[in-house]
C-alpha atoms as a PDB file:
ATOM      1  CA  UNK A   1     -12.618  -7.278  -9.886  1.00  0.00           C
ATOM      2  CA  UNK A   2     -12.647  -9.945 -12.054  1.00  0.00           C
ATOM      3  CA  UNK A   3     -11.391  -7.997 -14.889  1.00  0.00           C
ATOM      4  CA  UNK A   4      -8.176  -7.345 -12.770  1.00  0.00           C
ATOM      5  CA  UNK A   5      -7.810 -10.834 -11.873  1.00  0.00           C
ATOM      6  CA  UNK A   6      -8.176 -11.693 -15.655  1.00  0.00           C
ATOM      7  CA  UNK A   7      -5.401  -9.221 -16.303  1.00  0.00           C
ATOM      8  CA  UNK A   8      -2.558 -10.512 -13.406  1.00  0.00           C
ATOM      9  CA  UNK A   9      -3.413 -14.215 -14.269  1.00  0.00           C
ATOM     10  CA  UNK A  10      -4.142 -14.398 -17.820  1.00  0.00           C
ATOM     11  CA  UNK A  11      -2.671 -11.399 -19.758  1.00  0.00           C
ATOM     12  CA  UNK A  12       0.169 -11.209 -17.447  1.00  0.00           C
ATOM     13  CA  UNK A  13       1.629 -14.339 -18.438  1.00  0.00           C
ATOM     14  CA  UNK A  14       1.153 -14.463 -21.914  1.00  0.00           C
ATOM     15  CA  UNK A  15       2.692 -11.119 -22.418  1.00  0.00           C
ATOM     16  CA  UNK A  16       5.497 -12.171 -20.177  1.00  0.00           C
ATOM     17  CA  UNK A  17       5.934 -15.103 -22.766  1.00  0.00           C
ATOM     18  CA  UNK A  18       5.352 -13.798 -25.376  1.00  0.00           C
ATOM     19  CA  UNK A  19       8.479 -10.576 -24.349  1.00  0.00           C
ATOM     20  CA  UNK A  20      10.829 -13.861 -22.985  1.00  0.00           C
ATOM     21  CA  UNK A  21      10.462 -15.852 -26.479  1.00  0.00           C
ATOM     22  CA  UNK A  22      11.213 -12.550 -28.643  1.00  0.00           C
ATOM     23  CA  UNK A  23      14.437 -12.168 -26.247  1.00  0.00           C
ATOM     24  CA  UNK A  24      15.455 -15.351 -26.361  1.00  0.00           C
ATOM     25  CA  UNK A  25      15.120 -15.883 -30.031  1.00  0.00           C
ATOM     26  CA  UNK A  26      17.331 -12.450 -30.395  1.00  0.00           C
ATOM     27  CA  UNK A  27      20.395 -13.096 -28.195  1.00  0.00           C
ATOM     28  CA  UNK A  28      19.739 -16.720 -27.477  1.00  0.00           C
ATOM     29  CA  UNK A  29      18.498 -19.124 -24.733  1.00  0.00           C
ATOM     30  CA  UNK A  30      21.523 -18.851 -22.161  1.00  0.00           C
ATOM     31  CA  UNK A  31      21.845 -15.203 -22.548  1.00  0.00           C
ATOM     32  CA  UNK A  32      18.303 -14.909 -21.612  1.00  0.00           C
ATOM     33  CA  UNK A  33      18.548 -17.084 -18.782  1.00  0.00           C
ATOM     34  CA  UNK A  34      21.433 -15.461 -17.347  1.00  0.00           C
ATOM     35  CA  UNK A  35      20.157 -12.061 -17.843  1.00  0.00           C
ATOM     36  CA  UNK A  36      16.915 -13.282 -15.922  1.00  0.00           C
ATOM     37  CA  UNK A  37      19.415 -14.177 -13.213  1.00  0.00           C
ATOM     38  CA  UNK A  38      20.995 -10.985 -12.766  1.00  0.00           C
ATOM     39  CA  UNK A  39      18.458  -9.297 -12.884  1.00  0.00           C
ATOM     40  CA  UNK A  40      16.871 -11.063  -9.417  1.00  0.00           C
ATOM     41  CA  UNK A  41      19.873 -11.078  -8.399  1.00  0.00           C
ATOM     42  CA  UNK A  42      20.392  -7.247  -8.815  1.00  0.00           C
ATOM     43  CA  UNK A  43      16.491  -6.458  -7.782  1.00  0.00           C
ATOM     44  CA  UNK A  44      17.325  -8.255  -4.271  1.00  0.00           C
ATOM     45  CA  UNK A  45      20.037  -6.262  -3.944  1.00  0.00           C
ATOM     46  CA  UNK A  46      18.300  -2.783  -4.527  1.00  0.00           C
ATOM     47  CA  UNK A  47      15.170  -4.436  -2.595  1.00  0.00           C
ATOM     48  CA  UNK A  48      17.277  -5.019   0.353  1.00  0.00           C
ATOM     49  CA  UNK A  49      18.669  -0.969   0.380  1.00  0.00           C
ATOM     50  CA  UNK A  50      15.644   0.202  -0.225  1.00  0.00           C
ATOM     51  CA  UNK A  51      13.817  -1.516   2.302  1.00  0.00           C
ATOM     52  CA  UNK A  52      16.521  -0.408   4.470  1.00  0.00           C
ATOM     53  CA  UNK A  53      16.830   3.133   3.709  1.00  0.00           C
ATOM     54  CA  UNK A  54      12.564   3.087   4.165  1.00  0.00           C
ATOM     55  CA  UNK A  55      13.215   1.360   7.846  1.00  0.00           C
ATOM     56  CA  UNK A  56      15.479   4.280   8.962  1.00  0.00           C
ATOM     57  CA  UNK A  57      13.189   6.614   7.571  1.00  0.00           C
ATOM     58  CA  UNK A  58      10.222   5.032   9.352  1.00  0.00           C
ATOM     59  CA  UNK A  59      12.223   5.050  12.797  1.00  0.00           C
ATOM     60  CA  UNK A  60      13.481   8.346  12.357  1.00  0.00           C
ATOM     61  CA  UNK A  61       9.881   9.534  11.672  1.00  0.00           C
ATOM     62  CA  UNK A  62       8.408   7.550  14.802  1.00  0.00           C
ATOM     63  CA  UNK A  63      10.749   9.131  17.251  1.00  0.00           C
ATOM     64  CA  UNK A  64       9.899  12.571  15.877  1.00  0.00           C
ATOM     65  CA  UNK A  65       6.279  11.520  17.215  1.00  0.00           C
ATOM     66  CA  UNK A  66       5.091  12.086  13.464  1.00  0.00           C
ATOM     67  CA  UNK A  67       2.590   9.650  11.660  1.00  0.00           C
ATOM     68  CA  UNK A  68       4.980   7.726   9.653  1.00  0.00           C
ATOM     69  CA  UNK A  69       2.403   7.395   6.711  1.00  0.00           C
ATOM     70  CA  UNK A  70       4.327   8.222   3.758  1.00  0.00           C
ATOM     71  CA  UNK A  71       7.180   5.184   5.247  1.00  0.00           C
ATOM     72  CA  UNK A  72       4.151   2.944   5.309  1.00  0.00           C
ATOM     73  CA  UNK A  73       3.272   3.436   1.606  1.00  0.00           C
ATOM     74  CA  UNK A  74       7.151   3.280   0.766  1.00  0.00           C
ATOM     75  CA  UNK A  75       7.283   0.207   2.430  1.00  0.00           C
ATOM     76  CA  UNK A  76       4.811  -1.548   0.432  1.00  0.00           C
ATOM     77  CA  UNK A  77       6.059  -0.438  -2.448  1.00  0.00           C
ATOM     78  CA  UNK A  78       9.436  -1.697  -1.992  1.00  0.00           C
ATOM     79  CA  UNK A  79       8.186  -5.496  -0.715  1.00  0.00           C
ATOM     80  CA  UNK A  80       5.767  -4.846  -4.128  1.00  0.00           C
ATOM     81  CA  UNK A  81       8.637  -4.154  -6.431  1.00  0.00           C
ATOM     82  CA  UNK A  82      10.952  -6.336  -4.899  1.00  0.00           C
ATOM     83  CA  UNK A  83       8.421  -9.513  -5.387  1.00  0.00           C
ATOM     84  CA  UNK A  84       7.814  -8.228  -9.039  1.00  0.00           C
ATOM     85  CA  UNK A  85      11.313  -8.035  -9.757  1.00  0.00           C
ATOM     86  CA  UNK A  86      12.371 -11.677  -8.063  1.00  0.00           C
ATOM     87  CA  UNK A  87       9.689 -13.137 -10.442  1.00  0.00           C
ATOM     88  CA  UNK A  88      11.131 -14.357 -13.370  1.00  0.00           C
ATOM     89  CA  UNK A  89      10.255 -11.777 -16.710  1.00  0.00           C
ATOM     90  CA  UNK A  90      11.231  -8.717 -17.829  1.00  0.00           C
ATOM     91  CA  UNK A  91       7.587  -6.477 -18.025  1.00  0.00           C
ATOM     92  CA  UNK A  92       7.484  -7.545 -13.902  1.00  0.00           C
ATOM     93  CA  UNK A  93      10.687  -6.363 -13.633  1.00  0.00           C
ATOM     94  CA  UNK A  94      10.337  -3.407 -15.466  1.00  0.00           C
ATOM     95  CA  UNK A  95       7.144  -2.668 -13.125  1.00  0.00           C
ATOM     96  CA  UNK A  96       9.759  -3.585  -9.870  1.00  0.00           C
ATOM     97  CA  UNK A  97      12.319  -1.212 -10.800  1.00  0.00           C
ATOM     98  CA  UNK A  98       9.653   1.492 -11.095  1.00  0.00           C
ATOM     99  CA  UNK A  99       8.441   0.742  -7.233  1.00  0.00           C
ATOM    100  CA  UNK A 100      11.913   0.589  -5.840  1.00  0.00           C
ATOM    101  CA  UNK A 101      13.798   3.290  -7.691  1.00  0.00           C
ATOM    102  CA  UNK A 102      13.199   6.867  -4.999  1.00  0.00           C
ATOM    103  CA  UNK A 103      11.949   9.273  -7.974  1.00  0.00           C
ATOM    104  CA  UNK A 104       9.662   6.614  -9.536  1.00  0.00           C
ATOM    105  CA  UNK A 105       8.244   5.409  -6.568  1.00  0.00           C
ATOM    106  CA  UNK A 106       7.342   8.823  -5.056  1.00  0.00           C
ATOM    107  CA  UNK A 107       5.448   9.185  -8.416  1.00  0.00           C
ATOM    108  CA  UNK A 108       3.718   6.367  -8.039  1.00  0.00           C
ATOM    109  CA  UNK A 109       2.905   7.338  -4.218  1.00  0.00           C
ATOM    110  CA  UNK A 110       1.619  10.388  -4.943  1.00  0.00           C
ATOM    111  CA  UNK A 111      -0.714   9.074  -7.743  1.00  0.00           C
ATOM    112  CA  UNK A 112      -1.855   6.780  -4.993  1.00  0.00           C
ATOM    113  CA  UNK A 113      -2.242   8.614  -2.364  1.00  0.00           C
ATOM    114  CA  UNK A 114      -4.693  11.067  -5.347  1.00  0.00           C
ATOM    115  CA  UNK A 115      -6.790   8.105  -6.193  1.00  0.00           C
ATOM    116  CA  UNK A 116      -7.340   6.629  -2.797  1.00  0.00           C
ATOM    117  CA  UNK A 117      -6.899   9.248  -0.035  1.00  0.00           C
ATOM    118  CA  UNK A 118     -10.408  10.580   0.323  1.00  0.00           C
ATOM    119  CA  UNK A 119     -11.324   6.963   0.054  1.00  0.00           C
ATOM    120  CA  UNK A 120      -9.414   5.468   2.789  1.00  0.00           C
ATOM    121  CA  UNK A 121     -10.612   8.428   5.247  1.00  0.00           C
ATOM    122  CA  UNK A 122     -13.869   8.091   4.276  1.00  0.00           C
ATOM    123  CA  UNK A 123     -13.725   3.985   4.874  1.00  0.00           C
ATOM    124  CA  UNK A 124     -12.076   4.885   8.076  1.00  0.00           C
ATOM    125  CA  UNK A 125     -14.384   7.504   9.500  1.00  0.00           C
ATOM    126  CA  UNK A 126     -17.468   5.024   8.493  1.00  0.00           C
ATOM    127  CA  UNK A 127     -15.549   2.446  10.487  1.00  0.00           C
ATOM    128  CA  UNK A 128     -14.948   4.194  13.347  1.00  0.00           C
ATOM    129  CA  UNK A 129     -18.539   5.765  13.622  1.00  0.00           C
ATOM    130  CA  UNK A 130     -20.097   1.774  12.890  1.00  0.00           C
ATOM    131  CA  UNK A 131     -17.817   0.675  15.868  1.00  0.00           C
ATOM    132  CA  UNK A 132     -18.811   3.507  18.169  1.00  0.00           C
ATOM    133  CA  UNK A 133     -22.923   3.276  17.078  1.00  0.00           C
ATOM    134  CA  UNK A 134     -22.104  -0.696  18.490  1.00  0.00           C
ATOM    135  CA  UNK A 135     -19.956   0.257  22.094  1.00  0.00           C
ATOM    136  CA  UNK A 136     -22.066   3.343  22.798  1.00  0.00           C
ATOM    137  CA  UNK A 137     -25.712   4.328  23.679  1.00  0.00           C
ATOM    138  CA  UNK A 138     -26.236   7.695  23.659  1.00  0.00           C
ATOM    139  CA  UNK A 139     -29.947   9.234  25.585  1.00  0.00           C
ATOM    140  CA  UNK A 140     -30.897  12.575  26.104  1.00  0.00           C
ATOM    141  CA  UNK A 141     -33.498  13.444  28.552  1.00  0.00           C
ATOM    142  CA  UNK A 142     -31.972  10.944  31.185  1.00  0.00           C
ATOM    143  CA  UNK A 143     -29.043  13.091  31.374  1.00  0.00           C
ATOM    144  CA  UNK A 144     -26.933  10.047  31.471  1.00  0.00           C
ATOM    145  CA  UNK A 145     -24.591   8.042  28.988  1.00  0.00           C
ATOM    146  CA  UNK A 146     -24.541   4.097  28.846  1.00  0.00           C
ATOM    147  CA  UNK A 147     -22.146   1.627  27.565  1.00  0.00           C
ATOM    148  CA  UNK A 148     -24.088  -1.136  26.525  1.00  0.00           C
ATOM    149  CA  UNK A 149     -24.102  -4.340  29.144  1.00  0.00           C
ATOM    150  CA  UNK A 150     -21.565  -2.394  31.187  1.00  0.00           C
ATOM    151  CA  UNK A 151     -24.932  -0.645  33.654  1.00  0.00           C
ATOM    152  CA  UNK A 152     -22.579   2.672  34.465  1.00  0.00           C
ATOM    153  CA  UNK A 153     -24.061   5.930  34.911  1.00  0.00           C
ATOM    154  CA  UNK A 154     -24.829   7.920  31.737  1.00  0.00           C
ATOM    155  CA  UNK A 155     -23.408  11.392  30.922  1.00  0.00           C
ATOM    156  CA  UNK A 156     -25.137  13.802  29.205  1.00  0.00           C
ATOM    157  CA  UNK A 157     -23.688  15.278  26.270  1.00  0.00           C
ATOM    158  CA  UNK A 158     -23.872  16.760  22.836  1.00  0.00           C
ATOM    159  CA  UNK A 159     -22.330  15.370  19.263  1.00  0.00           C
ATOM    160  CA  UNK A 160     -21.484  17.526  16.375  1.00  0.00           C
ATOM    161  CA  UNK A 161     -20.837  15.978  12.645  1.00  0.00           C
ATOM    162  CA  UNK A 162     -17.592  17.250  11.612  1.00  0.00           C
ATOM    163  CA  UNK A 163     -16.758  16.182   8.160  1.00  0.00           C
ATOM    164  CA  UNK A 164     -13.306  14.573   7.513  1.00  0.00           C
ATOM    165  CA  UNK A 165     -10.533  16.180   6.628  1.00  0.00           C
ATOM    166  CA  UNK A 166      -8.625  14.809   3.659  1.00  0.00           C
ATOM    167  CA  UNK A 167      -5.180  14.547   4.424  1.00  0.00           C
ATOM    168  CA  UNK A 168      -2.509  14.193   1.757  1.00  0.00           C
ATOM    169  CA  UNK A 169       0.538  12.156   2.589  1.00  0.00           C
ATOM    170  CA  UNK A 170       3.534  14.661   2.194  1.00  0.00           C
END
């Protein structure tokens, strides 16, 4: 972790510098600057039909009565890219265009969803099974089921482990 933090504070910034001084010193200070404007200016633009396009898609998708998981991701990856490319440099913007641009972004979605799908089921199903091991008491013998500090009549009953199903975003 505090390699990454390293990176985005340190190495960002420097290399952002570093690409800002060799385009300034090629077309010149103003040109720079104004090309730095337009391109925020242009990013906000896209940001704001993307984010819009990912809205209607994430309605449409909630009154099917599907999970809208795959609007969720796109989401953040718009608000992402649109924050990179509203910061002033040209490797963040690079990295913005890549998050809001449709066939870029679904790339980087579905290297995401790779990497971290088995991870975030697995951190859920932990999660869920912590929270129920707190709420619930389960006996056997007794033939009776007990919320804890709640004193109502137990149920009997049997558990089976069923191991997660990973779940790909489509």
């Amino acid at each position: 972790m505090a390699l990454v933090l390293v990176i985005l504070f340190i190495v960002v910034p420097i290399a952002e510098l570093y690409v800002l001084f060799q385009i300034g010193s090629a077309i010149g200070l103003a040109p720079t600057i104004a090309l730095l404007i337009l391109d925020s200016l242009l990013g906000a633009a896209l940001m704001r039909s993307q984010g819009r396009a990912v809205w209607m898609r994430f309605n449409r998708t909630l009154a099917q009565g599907r999970m809208p998981g795959r609007e969720v991701l796109d989401g953040a990856l718009v608000i992402f890219g649109g924050a990179l490319l509203l910061t002033p440099g040209f490797l963040t913007d690079i990295l913005g265009l890549i998050l809001l641009l449709p066939p870029t972004r679904a790339l980087v979605r579905k290297v995401l969803v790779t990497r971290f799908a088995g991870r975030v089921v697995s951190t859920a199903a932990a999660g869920a099974q912590s929270r129920m091991g707190r709420i619930f008491t389960f006996e056997t013998g007794g033939g009776r089921h007990q919320r804890r500090g709640s004193g109502d009549d137990v149920v009997d009953g049997t558990a089976q482990d069923v191991p997660p199903r990973r779940r790909e975003l489509p």
